[in-house]
PDB file of N, CA and C in Angstrom:
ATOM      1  N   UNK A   1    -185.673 -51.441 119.667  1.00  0.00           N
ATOM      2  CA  UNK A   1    -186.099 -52.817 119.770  1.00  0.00           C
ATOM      3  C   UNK A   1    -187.568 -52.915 119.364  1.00  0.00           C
ATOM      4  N   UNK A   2    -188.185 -53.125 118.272  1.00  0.00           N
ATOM      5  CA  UNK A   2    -189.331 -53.345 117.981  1.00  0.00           C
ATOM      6  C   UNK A   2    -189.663 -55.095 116.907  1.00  0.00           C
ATOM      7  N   UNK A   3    -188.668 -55.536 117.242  1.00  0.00           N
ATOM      8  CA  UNK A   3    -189.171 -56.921 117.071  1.00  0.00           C
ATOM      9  C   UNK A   3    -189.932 -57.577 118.094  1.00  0.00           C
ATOM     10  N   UNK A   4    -191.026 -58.233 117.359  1.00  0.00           N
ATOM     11  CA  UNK A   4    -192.055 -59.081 118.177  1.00  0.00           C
ATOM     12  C   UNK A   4    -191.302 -59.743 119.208  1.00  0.00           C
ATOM     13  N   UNK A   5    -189.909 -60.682 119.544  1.00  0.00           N
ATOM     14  CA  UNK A   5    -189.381 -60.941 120.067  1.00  0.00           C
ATOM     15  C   UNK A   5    -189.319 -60.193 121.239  1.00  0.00           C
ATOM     16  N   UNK A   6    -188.986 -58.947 121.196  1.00  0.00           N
ATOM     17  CA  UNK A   6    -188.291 -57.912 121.998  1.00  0.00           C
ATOM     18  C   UNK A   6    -190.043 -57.598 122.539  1.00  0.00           C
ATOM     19  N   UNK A   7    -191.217 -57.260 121.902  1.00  0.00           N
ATOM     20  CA  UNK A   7    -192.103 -56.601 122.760  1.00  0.00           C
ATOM     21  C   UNK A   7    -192.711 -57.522 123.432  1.00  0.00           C
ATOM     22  N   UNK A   8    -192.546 -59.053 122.863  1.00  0.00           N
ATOM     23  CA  UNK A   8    -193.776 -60.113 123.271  1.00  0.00           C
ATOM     24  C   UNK A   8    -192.616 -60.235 124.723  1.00  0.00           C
ATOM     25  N   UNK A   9    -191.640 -60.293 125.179  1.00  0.00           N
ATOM     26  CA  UNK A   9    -190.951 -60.335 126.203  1.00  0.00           C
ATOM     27  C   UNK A   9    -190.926 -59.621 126.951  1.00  0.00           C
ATOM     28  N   UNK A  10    -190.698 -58.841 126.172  1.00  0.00           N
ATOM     29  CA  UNK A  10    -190.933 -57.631 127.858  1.00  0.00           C
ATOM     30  C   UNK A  10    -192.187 -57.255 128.101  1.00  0.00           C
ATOM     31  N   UNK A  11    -193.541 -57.150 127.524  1.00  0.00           N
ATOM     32  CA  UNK A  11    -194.551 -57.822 127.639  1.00  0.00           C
ATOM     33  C   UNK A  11    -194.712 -58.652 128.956  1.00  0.00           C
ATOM     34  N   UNK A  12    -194.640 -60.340 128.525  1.00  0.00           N
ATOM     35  CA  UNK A  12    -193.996 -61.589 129.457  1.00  0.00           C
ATOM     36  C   UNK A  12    -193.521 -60.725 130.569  1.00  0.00           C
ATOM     37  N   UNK A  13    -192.601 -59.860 131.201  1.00  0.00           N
ATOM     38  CA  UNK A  13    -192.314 -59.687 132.512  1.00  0.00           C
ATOM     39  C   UNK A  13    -192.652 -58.751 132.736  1.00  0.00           C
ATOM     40  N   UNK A  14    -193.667 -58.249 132.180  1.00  0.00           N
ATOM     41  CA  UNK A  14    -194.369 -57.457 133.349  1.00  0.00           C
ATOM     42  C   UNK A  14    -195.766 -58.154 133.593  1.00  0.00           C
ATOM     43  N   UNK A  15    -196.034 -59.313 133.179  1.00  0.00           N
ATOM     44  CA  UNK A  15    -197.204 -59.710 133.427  1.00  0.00           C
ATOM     45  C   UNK A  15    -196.961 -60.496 134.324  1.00  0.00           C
ATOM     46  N   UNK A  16    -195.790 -60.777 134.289  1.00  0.00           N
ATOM     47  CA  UNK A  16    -194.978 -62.236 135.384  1.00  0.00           C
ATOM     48  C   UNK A  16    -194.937 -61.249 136.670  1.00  0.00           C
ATOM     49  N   UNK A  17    -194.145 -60.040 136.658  1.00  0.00           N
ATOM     50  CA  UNK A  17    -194.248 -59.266 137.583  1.00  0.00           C
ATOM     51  C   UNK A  17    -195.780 -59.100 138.730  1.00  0.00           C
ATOM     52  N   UNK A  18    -196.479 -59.296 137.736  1.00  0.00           N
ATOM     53  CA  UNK A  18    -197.796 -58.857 138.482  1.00  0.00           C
ATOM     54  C   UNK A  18    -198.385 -60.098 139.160  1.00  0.00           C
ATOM     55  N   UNK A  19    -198.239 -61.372 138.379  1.00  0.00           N
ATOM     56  CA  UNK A  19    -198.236 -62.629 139.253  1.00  0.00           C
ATOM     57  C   UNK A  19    -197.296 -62.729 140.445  1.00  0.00           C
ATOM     58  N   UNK A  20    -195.848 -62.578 140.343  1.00  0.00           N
ATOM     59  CA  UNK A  20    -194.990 -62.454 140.861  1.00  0.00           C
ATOM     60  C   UNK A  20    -195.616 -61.802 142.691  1.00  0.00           C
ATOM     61  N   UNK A  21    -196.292 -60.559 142.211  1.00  0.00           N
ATOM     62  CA  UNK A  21    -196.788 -59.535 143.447  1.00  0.00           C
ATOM     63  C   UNK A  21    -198.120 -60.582 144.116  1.00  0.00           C
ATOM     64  N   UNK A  22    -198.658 -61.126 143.158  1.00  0.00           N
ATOM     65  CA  UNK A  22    -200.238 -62.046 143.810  1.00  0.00           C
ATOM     66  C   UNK A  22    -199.532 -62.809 145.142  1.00  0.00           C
ATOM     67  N   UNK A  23    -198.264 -63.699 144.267  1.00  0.00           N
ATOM     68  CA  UNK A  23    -197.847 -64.887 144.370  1.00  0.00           C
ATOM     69  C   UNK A  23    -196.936 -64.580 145.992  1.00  0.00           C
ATOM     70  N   UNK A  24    -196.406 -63.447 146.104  1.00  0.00           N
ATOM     71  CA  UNK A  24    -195.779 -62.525 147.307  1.00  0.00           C
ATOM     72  C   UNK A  24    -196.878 -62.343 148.549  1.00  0.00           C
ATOM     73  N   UNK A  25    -198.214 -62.211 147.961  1.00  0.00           N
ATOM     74  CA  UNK A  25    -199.424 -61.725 148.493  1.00  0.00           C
ATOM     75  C   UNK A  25    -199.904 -62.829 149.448  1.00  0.00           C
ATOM     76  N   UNK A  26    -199.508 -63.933 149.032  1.00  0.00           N
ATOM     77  CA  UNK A  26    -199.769 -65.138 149.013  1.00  0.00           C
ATOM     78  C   UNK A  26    -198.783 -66.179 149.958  1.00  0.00           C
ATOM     79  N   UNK A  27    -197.801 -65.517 150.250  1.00  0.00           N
ATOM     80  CA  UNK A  27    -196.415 -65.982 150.757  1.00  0.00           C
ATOM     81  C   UNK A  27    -195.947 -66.959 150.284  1.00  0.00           C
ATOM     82  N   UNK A  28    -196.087 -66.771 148.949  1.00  0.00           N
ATOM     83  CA  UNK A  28    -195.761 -67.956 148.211  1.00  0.00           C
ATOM     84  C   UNK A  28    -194.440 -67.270 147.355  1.00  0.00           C
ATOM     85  N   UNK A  29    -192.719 -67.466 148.658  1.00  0.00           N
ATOM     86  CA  UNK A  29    -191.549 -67.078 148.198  1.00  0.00           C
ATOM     87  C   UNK A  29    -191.228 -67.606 147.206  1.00  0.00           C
ATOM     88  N   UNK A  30    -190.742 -68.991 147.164  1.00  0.00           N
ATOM     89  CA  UNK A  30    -189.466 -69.750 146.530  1.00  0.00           C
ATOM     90  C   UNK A  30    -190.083 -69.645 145.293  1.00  0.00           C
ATOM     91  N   UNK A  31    -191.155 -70.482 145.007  1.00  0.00           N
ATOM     92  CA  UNK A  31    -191.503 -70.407 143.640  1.00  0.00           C
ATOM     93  C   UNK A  31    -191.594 -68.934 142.503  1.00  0.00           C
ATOM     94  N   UNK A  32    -192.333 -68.400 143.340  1.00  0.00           N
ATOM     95  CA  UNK A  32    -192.537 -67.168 142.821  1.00  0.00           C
ATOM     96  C   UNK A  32    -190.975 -66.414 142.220  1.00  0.00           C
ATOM     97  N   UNK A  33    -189.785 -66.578 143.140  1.00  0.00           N
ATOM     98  CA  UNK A  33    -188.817 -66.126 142.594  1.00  0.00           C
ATOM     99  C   UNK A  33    -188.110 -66.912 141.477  1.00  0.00           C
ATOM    100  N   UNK A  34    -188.129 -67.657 141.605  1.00  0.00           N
ATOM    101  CA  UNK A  34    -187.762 -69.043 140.701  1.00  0.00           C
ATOM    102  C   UNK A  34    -188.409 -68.376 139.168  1.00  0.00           C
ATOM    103  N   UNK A  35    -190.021 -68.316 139.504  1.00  0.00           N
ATOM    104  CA  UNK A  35    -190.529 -67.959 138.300  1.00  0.00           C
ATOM    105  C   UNK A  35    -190.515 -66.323 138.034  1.00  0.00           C
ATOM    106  N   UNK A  36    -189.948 -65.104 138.781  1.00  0.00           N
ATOM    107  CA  UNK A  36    -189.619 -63.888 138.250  1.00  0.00           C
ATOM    108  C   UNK A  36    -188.115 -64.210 137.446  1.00  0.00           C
ATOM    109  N   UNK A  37    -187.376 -64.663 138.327  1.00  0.00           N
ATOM    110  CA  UNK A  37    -185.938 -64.211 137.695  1.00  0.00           C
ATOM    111  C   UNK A  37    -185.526 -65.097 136.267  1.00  0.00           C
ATOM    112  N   UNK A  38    -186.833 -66.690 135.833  1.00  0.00           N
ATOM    113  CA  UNK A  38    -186.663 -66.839 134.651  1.00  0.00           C
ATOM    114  C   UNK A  38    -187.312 -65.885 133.928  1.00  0.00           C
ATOM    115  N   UNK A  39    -188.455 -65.538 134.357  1.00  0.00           N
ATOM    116  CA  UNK A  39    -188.953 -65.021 132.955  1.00  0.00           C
ATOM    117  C   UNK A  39    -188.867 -63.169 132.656  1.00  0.00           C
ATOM    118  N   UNK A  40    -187.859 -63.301 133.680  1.00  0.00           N
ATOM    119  CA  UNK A  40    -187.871 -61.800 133.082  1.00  0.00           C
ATOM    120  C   UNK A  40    -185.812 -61.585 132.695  1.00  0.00           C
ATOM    121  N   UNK A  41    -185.679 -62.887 132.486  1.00  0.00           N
ATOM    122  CA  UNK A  41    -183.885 -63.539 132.217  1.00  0.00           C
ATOM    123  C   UNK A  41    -184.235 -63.760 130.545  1.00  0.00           C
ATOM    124  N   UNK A  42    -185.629 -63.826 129.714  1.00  0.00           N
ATOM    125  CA  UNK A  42    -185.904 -64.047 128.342  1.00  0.00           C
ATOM    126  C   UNK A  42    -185.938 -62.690 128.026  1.00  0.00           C
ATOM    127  N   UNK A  43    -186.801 -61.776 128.997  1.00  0.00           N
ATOM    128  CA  UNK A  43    -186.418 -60.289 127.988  1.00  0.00           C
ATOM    129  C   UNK A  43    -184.465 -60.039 128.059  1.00  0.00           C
ATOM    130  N   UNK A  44    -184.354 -60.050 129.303  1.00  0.00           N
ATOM    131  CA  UNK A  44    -182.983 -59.555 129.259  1.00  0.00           C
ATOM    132  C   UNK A  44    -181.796 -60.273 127.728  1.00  0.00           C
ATOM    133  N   UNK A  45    -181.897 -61.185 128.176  1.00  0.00           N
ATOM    134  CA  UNK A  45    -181.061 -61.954 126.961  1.00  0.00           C
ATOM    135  C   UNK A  45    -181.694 -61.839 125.657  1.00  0.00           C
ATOM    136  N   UNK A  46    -182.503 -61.648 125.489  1.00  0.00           N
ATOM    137  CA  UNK A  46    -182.900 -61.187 124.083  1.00  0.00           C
ATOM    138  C   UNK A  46    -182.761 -59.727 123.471  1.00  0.00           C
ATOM    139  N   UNK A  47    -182.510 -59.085 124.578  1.00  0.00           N
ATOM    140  CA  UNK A  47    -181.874 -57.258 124.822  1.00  0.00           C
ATOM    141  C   UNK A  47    -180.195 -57.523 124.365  1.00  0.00           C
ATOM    142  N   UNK A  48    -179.895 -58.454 125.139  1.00  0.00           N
ATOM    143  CA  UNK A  48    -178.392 -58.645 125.288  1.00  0.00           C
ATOM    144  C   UNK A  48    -178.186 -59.090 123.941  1.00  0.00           C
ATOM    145  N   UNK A  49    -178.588 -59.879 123.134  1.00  0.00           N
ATOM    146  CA  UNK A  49    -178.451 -60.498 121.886  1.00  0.00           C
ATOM    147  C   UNK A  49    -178.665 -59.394 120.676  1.00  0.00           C
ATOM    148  N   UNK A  50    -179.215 -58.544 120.870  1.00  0.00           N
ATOM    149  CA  UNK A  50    -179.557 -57.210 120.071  1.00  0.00           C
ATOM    150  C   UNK A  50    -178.350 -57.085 120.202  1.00  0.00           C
ATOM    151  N   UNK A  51    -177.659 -56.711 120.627  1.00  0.00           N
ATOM    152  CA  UNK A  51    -176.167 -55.635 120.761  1.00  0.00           C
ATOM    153  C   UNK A  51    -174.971 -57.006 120.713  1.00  0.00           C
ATOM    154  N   UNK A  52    -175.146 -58.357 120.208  1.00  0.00           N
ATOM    155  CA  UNK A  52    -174.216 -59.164 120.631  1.00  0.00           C
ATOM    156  C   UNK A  52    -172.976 -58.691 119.303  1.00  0.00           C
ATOM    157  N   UNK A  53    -172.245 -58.829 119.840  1.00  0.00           N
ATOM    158  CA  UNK A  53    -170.639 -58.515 119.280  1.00  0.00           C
ATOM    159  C   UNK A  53    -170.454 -59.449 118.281  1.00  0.00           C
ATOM    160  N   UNK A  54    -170.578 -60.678 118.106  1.00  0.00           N
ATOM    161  CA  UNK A  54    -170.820 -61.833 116.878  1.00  0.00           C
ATOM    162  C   UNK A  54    -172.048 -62.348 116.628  1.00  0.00           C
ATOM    163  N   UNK A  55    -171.925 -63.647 115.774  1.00  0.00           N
ATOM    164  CA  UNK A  55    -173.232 -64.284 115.473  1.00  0.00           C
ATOM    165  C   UNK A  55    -173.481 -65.100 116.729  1.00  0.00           C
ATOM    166  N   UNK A  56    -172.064 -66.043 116.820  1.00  0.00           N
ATOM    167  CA  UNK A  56    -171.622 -66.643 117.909  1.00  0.00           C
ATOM    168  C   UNK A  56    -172.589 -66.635 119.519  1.00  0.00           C
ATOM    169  N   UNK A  57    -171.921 -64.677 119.756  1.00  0.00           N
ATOM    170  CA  UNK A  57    -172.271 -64.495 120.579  1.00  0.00           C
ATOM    171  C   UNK A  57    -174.350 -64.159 120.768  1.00  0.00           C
ATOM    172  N   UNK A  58    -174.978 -63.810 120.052  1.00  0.00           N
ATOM    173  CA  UNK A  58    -176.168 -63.729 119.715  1.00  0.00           C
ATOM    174  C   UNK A  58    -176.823 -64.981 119.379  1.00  0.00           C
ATOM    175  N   UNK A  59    -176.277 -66.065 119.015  1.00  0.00           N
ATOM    176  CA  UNK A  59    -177.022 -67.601 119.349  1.00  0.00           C
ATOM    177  C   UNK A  59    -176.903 -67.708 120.493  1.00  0.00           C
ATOM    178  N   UNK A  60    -175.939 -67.118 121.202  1.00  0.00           N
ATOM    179  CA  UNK A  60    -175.520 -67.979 122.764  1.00  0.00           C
ATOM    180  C   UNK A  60    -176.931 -67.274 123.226  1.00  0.00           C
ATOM    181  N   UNK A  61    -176.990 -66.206 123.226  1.00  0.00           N
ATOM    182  CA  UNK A  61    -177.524 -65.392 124.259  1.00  0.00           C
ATOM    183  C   UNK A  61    -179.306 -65.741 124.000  1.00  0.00           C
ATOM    184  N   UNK A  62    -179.405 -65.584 122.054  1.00  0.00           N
ATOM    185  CA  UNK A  62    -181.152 -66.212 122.340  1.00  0.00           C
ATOM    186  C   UNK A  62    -181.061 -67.982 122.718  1.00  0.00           C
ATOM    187  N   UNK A  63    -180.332 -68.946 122.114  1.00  0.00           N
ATOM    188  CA  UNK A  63    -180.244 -70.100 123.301  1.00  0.00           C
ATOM    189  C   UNK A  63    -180.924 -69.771 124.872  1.00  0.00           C
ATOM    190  N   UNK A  64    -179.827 -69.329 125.351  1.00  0.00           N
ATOM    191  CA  UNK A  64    -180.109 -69.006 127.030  1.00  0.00           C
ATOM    192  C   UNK A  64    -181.646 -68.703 127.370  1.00  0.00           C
ATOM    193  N   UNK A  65    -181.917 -67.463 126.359  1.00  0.00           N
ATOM    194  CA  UNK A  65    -183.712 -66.705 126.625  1.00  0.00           C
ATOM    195  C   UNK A  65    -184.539 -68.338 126.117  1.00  0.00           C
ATOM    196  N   UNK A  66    -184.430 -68.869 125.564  1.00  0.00           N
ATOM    197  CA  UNK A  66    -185.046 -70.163 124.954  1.00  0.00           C
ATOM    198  C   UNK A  66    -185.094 -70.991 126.135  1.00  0.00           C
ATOM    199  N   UNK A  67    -184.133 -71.291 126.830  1.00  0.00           N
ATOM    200  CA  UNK A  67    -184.064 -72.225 127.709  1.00  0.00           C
ATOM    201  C   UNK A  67    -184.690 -71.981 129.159  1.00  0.00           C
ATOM    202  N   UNK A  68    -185.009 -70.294 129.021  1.00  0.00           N
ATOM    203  CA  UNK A  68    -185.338 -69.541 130.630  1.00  0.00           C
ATOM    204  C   UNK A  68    -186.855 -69.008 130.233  1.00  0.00           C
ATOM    205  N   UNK A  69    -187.481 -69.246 128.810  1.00  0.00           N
ATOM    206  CA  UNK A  69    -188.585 -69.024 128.599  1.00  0.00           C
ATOM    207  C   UNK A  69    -189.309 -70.377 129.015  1.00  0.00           C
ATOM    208  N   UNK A  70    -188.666 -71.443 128.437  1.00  0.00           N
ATOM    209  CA  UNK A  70    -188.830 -73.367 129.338  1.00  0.00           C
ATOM    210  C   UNK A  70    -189.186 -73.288 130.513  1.00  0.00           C
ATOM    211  N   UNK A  71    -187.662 -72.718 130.852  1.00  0.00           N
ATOM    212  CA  UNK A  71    -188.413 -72.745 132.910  1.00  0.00           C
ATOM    213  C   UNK A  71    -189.150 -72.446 133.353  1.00  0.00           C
ATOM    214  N   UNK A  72    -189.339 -70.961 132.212  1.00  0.00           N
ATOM    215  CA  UNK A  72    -190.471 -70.076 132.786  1.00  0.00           C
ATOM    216  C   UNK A  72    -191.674 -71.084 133.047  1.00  0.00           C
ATOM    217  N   UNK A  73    -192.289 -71.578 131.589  1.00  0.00           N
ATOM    218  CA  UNK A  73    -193.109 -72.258 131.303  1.00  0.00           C
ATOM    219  C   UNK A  73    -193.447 -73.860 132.499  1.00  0.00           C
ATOM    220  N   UNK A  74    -191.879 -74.170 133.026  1.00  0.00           N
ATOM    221  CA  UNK A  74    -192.571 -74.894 133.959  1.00  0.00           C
ATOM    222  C   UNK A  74    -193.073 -74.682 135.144  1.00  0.00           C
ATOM    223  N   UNK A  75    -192.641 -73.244 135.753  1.00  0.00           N
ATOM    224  CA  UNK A  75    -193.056 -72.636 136.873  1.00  0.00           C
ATOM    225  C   UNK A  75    -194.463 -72.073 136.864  1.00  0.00           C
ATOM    226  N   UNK A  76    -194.625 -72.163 135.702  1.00  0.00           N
ATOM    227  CA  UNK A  76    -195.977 -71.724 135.296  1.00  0.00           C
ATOM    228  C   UNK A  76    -197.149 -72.521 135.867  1.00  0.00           C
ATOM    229  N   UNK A  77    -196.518 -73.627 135.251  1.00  0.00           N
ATOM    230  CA  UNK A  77    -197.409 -74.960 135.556  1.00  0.00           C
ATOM    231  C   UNK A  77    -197.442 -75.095 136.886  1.00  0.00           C
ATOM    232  N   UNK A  78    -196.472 -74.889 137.384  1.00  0.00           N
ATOM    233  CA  UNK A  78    -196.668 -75.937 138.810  1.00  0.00           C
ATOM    234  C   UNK A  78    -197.610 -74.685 139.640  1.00  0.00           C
ATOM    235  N   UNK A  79    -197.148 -73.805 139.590  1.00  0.00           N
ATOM    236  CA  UNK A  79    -198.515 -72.650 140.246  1.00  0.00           C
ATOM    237  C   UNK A  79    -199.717 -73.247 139.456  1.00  0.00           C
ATOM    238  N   UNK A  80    -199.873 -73.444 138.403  1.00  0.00           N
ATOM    239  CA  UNK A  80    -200.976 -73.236 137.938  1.00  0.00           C
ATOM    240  C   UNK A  80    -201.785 -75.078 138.665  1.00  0.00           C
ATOM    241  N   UNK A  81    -201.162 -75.869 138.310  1.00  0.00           N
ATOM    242  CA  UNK A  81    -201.400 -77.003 138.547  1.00  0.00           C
ATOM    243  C   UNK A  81    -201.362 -77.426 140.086  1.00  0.00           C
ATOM    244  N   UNK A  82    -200.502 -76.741 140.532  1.00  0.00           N
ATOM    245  CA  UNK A  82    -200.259 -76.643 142.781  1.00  0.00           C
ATOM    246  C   UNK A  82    -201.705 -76.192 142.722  1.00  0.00           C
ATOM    247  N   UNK A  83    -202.618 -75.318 142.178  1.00  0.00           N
ATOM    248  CA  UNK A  83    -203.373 -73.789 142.620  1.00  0.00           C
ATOM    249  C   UNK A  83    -202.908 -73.340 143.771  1.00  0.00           C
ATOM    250  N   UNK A  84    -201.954 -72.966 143.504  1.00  0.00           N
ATOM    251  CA  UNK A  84    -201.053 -71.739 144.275  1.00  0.00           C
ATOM    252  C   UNK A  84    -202.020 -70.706 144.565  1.00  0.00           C
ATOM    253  N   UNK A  85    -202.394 -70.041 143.878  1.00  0.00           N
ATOM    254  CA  UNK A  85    -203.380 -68.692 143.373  1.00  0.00           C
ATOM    255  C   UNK A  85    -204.344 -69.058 142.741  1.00  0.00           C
ATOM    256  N   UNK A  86    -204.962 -68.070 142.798  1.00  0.00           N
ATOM    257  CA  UNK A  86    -206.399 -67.941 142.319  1.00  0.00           C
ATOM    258  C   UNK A  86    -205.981 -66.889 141.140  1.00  0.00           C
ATOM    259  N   UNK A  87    -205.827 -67.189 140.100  1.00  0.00           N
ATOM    260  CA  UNK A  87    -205.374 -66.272 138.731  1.00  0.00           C
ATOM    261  C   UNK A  87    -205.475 -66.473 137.265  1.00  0.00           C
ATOM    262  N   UNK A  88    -205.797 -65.949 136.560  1.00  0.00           N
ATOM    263  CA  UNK A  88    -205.820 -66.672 135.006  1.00  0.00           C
ATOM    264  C   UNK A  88    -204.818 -66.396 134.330  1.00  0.00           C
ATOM    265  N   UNK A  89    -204.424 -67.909 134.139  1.00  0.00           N
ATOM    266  CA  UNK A  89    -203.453 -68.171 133.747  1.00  0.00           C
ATOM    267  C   UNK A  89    -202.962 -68.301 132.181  1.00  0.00           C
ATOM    268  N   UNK A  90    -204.682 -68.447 131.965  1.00  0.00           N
ATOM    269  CA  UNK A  90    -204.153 -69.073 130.275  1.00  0.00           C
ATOM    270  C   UNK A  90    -203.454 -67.721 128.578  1.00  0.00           C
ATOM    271  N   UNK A  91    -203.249 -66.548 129.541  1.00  0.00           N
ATOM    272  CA  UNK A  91    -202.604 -65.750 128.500  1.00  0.00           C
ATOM    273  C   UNK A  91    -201.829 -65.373 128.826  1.00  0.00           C
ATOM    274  N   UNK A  92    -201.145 -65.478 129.935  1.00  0.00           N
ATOM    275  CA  UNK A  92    -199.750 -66.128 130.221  1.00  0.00           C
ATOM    276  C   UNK A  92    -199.076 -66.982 130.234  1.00  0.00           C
ATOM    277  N   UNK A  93    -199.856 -67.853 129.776  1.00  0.00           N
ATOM    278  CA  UNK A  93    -198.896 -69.679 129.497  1.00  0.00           C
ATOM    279  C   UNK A  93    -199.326 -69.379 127.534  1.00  0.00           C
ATOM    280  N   UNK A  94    -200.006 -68.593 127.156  1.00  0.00           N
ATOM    281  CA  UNK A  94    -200.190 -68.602 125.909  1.00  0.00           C
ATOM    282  C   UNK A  94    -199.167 -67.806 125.640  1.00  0.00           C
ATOM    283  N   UNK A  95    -199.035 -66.634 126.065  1.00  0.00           N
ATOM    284  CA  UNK A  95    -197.685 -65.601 125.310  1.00  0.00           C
ATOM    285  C   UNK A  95    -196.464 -66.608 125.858  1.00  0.00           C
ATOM    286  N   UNK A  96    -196.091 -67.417 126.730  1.00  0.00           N
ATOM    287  CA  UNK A  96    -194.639 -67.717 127.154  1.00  0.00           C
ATOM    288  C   UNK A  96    -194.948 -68.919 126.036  1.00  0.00           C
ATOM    289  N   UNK A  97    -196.224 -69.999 125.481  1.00  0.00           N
ATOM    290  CA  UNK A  97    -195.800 -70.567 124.458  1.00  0.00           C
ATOM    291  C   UNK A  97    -195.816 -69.978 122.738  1.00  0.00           C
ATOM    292  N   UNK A  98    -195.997 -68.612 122.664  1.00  0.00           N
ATOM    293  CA  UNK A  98    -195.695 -67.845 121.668  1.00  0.00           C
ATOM    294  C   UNK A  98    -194.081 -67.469 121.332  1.00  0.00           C
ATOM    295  N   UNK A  99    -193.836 -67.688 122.919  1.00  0.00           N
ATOM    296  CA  UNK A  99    -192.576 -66.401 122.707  1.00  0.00           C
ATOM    297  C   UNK A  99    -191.029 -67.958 122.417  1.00  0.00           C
ATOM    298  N   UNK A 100    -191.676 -69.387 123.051  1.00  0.00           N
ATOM    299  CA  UNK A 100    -190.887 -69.944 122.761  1.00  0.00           C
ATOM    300  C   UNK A 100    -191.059 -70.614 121.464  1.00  0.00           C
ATOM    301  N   UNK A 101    -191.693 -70.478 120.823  1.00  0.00           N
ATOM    302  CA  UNK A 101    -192.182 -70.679 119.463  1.00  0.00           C
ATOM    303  C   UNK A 101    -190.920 -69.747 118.496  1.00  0.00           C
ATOM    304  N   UNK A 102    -191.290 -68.864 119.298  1.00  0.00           N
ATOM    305  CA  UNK A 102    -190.447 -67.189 118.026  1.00  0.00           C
ATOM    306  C   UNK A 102    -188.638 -67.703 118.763  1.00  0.00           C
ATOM    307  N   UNK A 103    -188.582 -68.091 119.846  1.00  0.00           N
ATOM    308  CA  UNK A 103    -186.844 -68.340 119.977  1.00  0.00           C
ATOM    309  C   UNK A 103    -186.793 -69.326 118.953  1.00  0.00           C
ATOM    310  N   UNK A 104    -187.214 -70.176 119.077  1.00  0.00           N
ATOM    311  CA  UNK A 104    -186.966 -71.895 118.236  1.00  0.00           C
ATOM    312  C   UNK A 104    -186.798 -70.925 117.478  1.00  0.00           C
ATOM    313  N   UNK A 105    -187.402 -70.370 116.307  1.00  0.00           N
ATOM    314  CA  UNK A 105    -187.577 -69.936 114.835  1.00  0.00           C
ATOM    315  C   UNK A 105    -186.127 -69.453 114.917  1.00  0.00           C
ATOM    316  N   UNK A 106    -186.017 -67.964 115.733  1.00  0.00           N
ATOM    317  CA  UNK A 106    -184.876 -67.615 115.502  1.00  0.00           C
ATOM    318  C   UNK A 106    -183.796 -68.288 115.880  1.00  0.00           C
ATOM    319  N   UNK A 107    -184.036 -69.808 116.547  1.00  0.00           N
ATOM    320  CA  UNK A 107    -182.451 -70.229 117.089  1.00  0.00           C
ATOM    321  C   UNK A 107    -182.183 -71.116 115.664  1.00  0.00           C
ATOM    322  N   UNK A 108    -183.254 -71.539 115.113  1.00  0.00           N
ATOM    323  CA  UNK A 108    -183.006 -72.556 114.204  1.00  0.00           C
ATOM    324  C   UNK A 108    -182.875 -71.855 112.971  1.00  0.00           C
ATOM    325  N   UNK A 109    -182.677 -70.576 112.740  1.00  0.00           N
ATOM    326  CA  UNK A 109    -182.635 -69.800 111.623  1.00  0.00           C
ATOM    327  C   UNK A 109    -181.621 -68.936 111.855  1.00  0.00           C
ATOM    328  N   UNK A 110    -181.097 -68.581 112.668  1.00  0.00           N
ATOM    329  CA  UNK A 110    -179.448 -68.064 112.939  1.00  0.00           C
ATOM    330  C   UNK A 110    -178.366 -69.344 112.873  1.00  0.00           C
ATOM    331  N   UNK A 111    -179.100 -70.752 113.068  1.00  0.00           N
ATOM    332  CA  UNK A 111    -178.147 -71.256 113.104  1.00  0.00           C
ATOM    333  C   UNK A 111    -177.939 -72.125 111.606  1.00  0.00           C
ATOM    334  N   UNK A 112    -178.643 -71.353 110.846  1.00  0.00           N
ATOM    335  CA  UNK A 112    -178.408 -72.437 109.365  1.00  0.00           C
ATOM    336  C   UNK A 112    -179.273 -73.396 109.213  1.00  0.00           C
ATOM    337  N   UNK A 113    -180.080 -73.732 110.274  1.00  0.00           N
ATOM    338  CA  UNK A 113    -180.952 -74.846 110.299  1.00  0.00           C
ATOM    339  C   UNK A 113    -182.375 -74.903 109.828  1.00  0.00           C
ATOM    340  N   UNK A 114    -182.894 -76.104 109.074  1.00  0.00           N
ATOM    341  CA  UNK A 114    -184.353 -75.752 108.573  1.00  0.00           C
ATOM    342  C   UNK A 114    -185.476 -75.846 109.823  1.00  0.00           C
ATOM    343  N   UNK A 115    -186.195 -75.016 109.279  1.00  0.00           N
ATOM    344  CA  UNK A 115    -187.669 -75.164 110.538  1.00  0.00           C
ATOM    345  C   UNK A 115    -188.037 -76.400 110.383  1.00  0.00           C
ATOM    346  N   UNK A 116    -189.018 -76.824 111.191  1.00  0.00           N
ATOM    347  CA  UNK A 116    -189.582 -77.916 111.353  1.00  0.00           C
ATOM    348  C   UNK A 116    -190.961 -77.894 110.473  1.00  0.00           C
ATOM    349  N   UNK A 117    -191.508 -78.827 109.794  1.00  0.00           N
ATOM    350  CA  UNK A 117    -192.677 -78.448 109.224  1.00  0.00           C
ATOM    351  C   UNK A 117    -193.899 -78.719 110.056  1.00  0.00           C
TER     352      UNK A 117
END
């Protein structure tokens, strides 16, 4: 796996991980899980889409990472915007809007579709 896809993600959860531990530190449950199990649901499905059995099945699966890199991105916010924590945030809301940048590309380019200009 050495597509930018694949490193800028798993990347993304281990940095989420380490917020994740602040955010624990903090007793700050619900959210915090909310925001581990999306953003570390974009590496997985983008792992899973490497090995997908059709085309079919490999749109489904980067779709899904597209839609759980979103969530990610809103859980982001609301810590960031709650001040939940005391943390810097802005190269982690920068790689999760990198990484949904690179799904679009590849969802709209597996699926026949032109980019946007």
């Amino acid at each position: 796996m050495k597509g930018p896809i694949y490193q800028k993600s798993h990347l993304f959860s281990l940095e989420v991980i380490e917020l994740y531990k602040v955010l624990q530190n903090q007793r700050e449950v619900i959210i915090s899980k909310q925001l581990l199990t999306a953003a570390t649901s974009v590496g997985a499905n983008t792992r899973e889409a490497s090995a997908a059995n059709s085309r079919k099945d490999f749109i489904n699966k980067m779709v899904i990472a597209s839609k759980e890199a979103r969530e990610s991105h809103y859980w982001l916010e609301l810590v960031k915007e709650g001040n939940l924590v005391n943390y810097n945030f802005d190269s982690l809301i920068s790689l999760n809007e990198e990484i949904i940048k690179i799904l679009n590309s590849i969802n709209l380019t597996s699926q026949g579709k032109p980019k946007p200009k």
